[in-house]
Protein backbone atom coordinates (compact mmCIF):
# COMPACT_ATOMS: atom_id res chain seq x y z
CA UNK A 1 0.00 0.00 0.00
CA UNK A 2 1.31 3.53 -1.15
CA UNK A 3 -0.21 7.42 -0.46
CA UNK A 4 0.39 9.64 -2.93
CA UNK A 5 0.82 13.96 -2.37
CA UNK A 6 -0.91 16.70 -3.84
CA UNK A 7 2.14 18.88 -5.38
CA UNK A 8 2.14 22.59 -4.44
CA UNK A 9 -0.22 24.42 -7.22
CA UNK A 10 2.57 27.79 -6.63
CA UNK A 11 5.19 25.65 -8.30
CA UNK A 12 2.63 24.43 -11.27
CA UNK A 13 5.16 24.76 -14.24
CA UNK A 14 7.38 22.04 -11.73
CA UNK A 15 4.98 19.57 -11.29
CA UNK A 16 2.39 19.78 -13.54
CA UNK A 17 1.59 19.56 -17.09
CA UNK A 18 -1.56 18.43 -19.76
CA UNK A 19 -2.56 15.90 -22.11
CA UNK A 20 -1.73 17.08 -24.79
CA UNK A 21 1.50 17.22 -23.59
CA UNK A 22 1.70 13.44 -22.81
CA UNK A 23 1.40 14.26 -19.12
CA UNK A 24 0.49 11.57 -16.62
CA UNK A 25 -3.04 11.23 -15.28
CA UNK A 26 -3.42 12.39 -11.97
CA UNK A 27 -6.23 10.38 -9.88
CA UNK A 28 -7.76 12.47 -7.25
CA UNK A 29 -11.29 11.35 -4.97
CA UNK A 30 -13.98 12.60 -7.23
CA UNK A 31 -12.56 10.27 -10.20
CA UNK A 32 -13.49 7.11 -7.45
CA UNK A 33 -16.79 5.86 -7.89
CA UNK A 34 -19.06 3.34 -5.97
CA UNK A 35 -19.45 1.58 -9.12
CA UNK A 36 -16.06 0.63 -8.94
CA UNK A 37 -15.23 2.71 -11.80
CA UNK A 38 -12.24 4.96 -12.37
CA UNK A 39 -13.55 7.88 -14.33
CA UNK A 40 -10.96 9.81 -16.27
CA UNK A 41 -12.91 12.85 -16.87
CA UNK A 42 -11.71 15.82 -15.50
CA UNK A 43 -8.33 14.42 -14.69
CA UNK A 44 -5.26 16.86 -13.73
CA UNK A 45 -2.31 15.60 -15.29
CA UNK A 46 1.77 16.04 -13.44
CA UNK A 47 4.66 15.60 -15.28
CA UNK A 48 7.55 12.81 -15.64
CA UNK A 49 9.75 14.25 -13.44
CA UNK A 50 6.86 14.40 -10.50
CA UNK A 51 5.44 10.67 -11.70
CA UNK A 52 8.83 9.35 -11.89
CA UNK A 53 11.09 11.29 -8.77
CA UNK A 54 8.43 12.93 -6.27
CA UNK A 55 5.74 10.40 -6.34
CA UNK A 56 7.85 7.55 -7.09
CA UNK A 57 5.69 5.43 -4.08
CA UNK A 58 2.34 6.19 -5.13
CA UNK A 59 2.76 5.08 -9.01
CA UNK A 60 -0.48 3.49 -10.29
CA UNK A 61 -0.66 0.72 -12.79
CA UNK A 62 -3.54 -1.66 -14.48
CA UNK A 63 -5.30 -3.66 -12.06
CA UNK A 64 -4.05 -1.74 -8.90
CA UNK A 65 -6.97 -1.64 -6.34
CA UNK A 66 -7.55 2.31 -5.17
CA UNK A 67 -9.21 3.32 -2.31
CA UNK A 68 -10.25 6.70 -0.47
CA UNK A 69 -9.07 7.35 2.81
CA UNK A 70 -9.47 10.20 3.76
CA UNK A 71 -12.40 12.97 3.27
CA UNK A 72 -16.25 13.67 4.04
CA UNK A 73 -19.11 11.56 2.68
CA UNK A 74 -18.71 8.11 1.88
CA UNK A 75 -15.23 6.52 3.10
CA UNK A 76 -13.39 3.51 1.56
CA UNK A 77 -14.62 4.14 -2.01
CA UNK A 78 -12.99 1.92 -4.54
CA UNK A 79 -11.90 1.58 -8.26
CA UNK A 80 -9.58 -0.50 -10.26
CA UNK A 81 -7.21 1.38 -12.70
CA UNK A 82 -7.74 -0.02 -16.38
CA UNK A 83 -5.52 -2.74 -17.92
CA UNK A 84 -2.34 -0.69 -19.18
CA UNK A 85 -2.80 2.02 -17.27
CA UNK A 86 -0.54 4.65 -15.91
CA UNK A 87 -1.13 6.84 -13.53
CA UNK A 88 -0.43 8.49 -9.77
CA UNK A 89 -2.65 9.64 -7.03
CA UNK A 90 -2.92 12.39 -4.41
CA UNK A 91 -3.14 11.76 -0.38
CA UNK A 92 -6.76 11.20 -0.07
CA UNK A 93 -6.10 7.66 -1.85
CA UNK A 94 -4.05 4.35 -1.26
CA UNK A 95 -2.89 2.35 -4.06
CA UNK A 96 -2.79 -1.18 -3.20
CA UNK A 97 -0.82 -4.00 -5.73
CA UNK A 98 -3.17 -7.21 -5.59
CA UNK A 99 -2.46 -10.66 -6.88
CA UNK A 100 -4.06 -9.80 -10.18
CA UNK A 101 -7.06 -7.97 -11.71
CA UNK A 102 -10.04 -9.75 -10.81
CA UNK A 103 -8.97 -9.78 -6.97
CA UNK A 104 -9.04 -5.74 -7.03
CA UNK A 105 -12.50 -6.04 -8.64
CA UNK A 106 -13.85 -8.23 -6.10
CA UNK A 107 -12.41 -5.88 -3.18
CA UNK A 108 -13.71 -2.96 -4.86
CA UNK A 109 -17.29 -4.35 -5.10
CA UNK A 110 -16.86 -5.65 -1.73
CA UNK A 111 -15.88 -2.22 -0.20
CA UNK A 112 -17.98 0.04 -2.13
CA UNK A 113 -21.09 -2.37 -0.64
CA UNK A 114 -23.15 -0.88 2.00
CA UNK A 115 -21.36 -4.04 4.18
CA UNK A 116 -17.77 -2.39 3.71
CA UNK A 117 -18.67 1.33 4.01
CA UNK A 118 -19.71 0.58 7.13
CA UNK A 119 -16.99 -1.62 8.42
CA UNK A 120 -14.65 1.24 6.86
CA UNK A 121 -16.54 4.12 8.67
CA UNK A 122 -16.32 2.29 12.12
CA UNK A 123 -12.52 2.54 11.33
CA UNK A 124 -12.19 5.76 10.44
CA UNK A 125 -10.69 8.38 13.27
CA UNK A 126 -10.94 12.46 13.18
CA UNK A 127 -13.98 14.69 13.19
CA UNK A 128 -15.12 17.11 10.54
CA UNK A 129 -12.46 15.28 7.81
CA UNK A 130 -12.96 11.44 8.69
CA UNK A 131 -9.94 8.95 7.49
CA UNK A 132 -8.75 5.61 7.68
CA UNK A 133 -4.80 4.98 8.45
CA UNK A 134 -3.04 1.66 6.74
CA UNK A 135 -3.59 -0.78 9.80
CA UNK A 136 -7.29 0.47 9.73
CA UNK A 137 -7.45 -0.68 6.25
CA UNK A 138 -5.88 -3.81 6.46
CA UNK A 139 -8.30 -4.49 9.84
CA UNK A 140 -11.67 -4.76 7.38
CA UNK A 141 -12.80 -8.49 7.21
CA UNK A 142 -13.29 -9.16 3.74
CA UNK A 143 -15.87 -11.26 1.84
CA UNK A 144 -14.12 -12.58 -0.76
CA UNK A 145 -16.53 -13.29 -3.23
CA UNK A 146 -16.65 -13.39 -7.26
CA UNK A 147 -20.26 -13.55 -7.68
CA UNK A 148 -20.63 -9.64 -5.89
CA UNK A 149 -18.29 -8.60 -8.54
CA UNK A 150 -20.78 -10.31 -11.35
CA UNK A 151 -23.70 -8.64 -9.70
CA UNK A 152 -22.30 -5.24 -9.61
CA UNK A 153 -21.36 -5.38 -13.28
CA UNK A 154 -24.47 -6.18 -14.44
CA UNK A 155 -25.97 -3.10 -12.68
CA UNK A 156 -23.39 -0.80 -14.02
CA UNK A 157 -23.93 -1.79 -17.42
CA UNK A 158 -27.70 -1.55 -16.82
CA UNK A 159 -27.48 1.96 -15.25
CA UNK A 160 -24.86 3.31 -17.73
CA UNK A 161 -27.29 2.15 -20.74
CA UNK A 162 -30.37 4.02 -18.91
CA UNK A 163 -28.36 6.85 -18.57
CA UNK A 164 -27.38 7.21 -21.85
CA UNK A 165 -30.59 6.71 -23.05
CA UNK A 166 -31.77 9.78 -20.63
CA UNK A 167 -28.49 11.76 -22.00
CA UNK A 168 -29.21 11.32 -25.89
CA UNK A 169 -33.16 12.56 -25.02
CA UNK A 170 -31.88 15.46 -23.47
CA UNK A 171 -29.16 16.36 -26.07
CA UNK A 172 -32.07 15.92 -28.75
CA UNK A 173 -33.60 19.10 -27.16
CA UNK A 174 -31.55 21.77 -28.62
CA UNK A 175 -32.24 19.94 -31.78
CA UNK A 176 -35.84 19.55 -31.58
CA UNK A 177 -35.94 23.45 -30.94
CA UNK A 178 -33.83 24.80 -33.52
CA UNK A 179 -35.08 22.76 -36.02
CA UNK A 180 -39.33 23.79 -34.71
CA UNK A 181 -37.79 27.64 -35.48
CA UNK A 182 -36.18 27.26 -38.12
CA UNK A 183 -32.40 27.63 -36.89
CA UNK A 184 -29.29 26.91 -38.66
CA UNK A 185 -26.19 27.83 -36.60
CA UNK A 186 -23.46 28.52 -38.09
CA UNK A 187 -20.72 25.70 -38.61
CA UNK A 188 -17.66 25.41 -36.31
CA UNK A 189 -14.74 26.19 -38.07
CA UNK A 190 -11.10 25.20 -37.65
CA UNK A 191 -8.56 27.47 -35.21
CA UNK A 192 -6.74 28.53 -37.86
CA UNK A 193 -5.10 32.50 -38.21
CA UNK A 194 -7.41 32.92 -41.43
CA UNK A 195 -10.86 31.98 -39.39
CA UNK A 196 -9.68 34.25 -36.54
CA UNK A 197 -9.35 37.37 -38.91
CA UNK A 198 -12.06 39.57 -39.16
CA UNK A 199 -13.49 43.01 -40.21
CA UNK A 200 -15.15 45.56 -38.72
CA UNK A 201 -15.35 49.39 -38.13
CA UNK A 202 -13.28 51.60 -36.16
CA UNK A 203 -16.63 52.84 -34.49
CA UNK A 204 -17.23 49.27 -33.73
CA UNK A 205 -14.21 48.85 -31.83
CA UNK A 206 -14.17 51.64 -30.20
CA UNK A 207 -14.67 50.93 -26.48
CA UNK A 208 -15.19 47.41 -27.12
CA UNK A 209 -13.87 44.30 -27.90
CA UNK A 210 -12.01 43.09 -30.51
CA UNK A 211 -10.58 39.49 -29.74
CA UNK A 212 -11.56 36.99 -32.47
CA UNK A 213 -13.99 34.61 -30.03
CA UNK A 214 -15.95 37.43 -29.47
CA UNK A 215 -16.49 38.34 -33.32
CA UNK A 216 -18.04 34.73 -33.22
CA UNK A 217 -21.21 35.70 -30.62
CA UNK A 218 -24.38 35.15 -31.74
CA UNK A 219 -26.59 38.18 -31.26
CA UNK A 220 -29.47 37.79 -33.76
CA UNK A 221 -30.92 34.58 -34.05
CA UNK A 222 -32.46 34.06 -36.81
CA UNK A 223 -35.17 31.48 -37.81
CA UNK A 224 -36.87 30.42 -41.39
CA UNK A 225 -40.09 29.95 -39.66
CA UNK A 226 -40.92 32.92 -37.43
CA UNK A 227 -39.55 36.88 -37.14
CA UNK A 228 -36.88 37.51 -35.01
CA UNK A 229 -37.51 39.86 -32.53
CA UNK A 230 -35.31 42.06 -29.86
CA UNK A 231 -35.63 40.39 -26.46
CA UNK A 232 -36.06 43.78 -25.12
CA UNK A 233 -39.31 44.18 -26.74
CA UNK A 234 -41.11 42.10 -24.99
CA UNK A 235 -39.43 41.01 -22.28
CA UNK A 236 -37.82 43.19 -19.18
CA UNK A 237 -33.99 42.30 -18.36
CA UNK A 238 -32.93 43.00 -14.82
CA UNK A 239 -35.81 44.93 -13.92
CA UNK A 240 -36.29 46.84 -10.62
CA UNK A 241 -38.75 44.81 -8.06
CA UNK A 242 -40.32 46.35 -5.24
CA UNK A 243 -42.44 44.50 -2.51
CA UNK A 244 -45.44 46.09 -2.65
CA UNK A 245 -47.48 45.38 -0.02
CA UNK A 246 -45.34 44.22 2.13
CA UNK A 247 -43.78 44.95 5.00
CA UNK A 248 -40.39 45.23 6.55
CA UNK A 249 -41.20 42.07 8.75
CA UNK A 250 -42.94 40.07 6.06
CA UNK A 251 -41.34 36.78 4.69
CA UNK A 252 -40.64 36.07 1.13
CA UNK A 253 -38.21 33.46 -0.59
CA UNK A 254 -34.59 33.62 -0.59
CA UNK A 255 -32.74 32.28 -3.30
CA UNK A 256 -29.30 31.15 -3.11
CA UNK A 257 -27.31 30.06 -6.61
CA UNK A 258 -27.23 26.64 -5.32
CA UNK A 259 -30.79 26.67 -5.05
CA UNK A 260 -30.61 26.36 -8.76
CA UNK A 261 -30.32 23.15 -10.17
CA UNK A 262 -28.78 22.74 -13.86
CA UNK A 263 -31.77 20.77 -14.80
CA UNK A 264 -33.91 24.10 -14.58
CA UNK A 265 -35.81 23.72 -11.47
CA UNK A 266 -35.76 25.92 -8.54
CA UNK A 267 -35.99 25.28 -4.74
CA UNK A 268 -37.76 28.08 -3.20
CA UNK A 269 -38.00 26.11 0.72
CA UNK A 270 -36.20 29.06 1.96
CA UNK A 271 -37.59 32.35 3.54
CA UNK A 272 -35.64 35.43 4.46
CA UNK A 273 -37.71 39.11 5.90
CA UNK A 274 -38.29 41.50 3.17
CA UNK A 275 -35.65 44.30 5.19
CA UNK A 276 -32.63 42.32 4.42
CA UNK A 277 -33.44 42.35 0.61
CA UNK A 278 -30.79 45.18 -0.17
CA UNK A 279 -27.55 44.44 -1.63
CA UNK A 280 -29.12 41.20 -3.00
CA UNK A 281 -31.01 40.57 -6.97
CA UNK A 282 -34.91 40.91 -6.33
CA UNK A 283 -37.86 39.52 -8.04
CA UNK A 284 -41.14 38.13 -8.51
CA UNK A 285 -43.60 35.20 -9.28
CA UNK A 286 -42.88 33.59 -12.56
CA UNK A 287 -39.71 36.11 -13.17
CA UNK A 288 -37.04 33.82 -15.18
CA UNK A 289 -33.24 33.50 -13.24
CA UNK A 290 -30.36 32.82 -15.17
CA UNK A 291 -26.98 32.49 -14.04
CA UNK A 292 -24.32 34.96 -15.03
CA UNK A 293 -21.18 34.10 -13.67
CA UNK A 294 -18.68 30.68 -14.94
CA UNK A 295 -19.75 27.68 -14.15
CA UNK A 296 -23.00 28.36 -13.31
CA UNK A 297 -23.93 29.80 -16.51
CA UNK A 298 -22.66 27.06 -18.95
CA UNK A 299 -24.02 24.07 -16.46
CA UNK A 300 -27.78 25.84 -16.88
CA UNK A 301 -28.36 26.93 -14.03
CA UNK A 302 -31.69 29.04 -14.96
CA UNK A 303 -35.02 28.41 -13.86
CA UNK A 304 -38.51 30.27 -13.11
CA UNK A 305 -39.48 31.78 -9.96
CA UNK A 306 -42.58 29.76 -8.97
CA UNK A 307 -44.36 29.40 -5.58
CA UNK A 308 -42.77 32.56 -4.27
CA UNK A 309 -43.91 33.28 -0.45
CA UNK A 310 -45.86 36.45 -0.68
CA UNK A 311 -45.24 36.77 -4.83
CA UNK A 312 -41.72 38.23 -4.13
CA UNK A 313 -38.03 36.99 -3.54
CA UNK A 314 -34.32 38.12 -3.35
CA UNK A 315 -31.14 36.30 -3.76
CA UNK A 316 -27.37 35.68 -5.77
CA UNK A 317 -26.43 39.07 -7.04
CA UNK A 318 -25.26 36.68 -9.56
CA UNK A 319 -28.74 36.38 -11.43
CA UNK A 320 -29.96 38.06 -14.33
CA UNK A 321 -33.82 38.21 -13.88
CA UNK A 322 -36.22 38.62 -17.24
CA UNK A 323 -39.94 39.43 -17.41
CA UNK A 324 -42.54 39.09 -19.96
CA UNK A 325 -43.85 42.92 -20.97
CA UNK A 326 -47.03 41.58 -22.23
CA UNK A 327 -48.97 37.84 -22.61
CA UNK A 328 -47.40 37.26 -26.18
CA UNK A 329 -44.29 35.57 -24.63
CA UNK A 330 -44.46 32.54 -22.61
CA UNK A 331 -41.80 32.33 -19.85
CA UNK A 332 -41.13 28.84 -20.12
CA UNK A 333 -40.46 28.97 -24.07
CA UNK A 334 -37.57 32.08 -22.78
CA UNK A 335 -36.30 29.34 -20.00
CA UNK A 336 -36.47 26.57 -23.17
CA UNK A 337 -34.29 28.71 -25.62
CA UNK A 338 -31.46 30.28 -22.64
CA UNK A 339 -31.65 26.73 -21.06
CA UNK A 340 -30.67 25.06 -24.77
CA UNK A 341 -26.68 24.12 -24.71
CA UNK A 342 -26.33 26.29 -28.47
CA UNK A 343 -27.19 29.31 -26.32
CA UNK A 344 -25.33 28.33 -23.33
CA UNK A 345 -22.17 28.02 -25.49
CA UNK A 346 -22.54 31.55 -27.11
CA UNK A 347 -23.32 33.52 -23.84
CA UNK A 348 -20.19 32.07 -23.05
CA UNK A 349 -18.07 33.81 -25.80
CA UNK A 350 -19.26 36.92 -23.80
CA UNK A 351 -17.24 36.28 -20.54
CA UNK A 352 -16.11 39.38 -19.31
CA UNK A 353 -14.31 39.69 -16.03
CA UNK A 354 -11.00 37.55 -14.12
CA UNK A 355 -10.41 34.48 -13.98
CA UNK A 356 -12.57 32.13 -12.32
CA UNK A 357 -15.17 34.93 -12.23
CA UNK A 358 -15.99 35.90 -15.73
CA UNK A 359 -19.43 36.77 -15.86
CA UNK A 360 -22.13 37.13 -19.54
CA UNK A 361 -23.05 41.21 -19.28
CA UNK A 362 -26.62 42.58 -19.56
CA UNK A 363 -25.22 43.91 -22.71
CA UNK A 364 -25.39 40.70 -24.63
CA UNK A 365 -28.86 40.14 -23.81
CA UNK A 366 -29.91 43.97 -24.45
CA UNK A 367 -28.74 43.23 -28.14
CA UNK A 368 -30.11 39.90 -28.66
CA UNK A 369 -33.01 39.08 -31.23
CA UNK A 370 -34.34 35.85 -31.34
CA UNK A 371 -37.61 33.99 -32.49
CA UNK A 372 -41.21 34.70 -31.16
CA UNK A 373 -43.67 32.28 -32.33
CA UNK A 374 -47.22 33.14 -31.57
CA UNK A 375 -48.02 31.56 -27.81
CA UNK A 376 -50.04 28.33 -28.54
CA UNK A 377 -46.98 27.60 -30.88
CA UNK A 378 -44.35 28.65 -27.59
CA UNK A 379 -46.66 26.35 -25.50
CA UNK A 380 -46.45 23.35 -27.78
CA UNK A 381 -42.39 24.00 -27.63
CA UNK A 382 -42.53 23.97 -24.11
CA UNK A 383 -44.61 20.59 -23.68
CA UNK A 384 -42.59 18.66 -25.99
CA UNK A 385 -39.28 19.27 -24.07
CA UNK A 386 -40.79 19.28 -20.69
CA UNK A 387 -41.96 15.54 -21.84
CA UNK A 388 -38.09 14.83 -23.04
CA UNK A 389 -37.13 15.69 -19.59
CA UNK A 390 -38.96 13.81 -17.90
CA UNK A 391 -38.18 10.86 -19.66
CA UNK A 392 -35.14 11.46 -19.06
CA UNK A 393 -35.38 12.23 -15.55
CA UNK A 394 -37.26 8.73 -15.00
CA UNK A 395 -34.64 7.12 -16.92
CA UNK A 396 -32.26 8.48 -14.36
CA UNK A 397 -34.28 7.40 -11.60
CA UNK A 398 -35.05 4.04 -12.76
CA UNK A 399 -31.29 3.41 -13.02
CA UNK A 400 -30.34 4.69 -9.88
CA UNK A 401 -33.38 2.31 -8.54
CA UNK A 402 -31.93 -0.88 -10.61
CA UNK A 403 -28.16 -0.24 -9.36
CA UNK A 404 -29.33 0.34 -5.17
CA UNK A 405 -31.12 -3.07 -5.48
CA UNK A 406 -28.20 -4.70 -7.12
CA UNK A 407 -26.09 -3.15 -4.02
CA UNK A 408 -29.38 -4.75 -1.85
CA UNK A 409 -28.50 -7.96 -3.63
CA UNK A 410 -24.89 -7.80 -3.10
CA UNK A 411 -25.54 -7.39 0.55
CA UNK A 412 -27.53 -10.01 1.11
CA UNK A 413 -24.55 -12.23 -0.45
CA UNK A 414 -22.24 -11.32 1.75
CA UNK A 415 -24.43 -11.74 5.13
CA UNK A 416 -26.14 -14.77 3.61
């Protein structure tokens, strides 16, 4: 059994490099999961000299068991690193060599079971940041047996193929609506210095911008099927909310980002006195939130106000709020079209703002033109991808149903 380090992030260009550059995959907690997968998304990747010299212990290769020991939420989590792979790890995980392959997979299964998280848990010392030291480890009586290891694959195969079904309905959305308004976007082109030239006016550029990715935002979208129309028209962007009626004392919802999910929906549980409103973004009932700032924005976080205590509510300052001037536009068809990825993706060639808190200005959506099909027409829109969703949201559910009575299963083999 080996620990690996996390190297210091001040020294980056030391210890740290990319994939493209052929750097080494760098395994951190959040690529563990309970299916005893090791997902290489969103891997960091360290360099030869740190794989080879600095973290010369904690080398990973195919078949090696991996297991996290340290950290809130679920403790002993275990993958197996992928025939001919190569790899390291930080200190939140032990790397342990097996006799082969198949024995990591059946002490993965067996300690991501509901059996071995708690036999790891009872191990586990410290308070707020739980963890389990190498005798602790060791001390978990294992199971050893094949058949959990069958069992749990035939779930994960099962609840990856439901979830992919649920993905591919909810990619076909953006789809489905350009293709009911008549939308072509136009085609990605290489990253070549021709395709990032451009031409404009001097009175263009003036106080603006002028870096090629921004030449490429999308302000008028146009559709073969109904007029384009400025969003300003007919809808209000970031207006001012007052609480009539209300008093200083009187409750209405509070609205955190995180109360946003990226799936659209909105949790309005919470309730905050109408006198501690200022500083924060106010609105009302049925008022459409989207997310300005990175990540939020691109991971659709928007959703309609709904069920508001007392019709009103405050929250991020990191909203943008829009309201419909008149009964020809349909909220939900605005939350359909800024919830679509295409639109996502251009509101992100906006970013204005540092690093790590680059934010889509009013400004975009002040210029912005897009489609306005008469209402039963935005209605229909609206019904056919609130039906994809939830098909896609049951899909999701059914899956994660299927794989916790496969872990049911696996229990009972173990105590049986």
């Amino acid at each position: 059994m080996a620990s690996g380090a996390t190297p210091a992030k001040a020294e980056e260009e030391k210890f740290y490099s990319t994939k493209a550059t052929g750097g080494i995959p760098f395994i951190r907690v959040q690529n563990l999961k309970e299916t005893s997968e090791l997902v290489t998304d969103e891997l960091k990747y360290i360099n030869d000299f740190t794989h080879t010299e600095y973290l010369k212990r904690s080398q990973v290769s195919g078949g090696d068991l991996l297991t996290k020991i340290t950290g809130v939420g679920r403790m002993a989590v275990s993958a197996v690193a992928p025939t001919n792979f190569s790899g390291n790890i930080n200190q939140h995980i032990v790397v342990s060599k097996t006799e082969n392959y198949r024995t990591s997979e059946i002490l993965a299964a067996y300690l991501n079971s509901d059996v071995g998280e708690k036999l790891a848990s009872r191990r586990s010392t410290g308070g707020t940041r739980p963890a389990l030291d190498y005798p602790a480890l060791r001390s978990i009586p294992i199971v050893f047996d094949p058949i959990i290891v069958d069992v749990l694959t035939k779930a994960v195969i099962q609840k990856r193929q439901q979830e992919t079904q649920a993905q591919i309905l909810l990619d076909s959305i953006d789809e489905y609506l350009l293709s009911e308004l008549g939308i072509k976007l136009p085609p990605d082109l290489d990253n070549t210095t021709e395709n990032r030239m451009f031409k404009t006016s001097w009175r263009q550029l003036s106080g603006g911008r002028y870096d090629p990715t921004f030449q490429k935002v999308i302000t008028e979208f146009k559709g073969s099927k109904y007029p384009s129309r400025r969003l300003r028209d007919f809808a209000q962007i970031n207006p001012a909310t007052k609480f009539k009626g209300l008093q200083d004392a009187d409750e209405v919802t509070f609205i955190p980002m995180e109360n946003v999910s990226e799936d659209g929906s909105i949790d309005t549980s919470l309730n905050r006195i109408a006198a501690d409103s200022k500083g924060y973004t106010t609105f009302a009932e049925n008022d459409l939130l989207v997310a300005k700032i990175t990540p939020c924005m691109e991971n659709g976080k928007t959703g309609v106000a709904r069920n508001l205590t007392n019709q009103f509510g405050y929250g991020s300052t990191e909203f943008h709020v829009f309201r419909p001037k008149s009964d020809n536009l349909n909220i939900d068809y605005l939350h359909a079209f800024f919830h679509a990825n295409f639109f996502r993706q251009n509101a992100k060639l906006t970013f204005g703002g540092s690093a790590g808190h680059q934010r889509v200005p009013p400004e975009f959506f002040k210029k912005m033109y897009i489609p306005l099909p008469p209402t039963p027409v935005q209605i229909k829109i609206v019904q056919e991808i609130t039906t994809r969703q939830q098909q896609a949201q049951s899909l999701r559910q059914q899956a994660q149903h299927d794989f916790t009575a496969a872990k049911r299963e696996i229990e009972r083999l173990i105590l049986g």
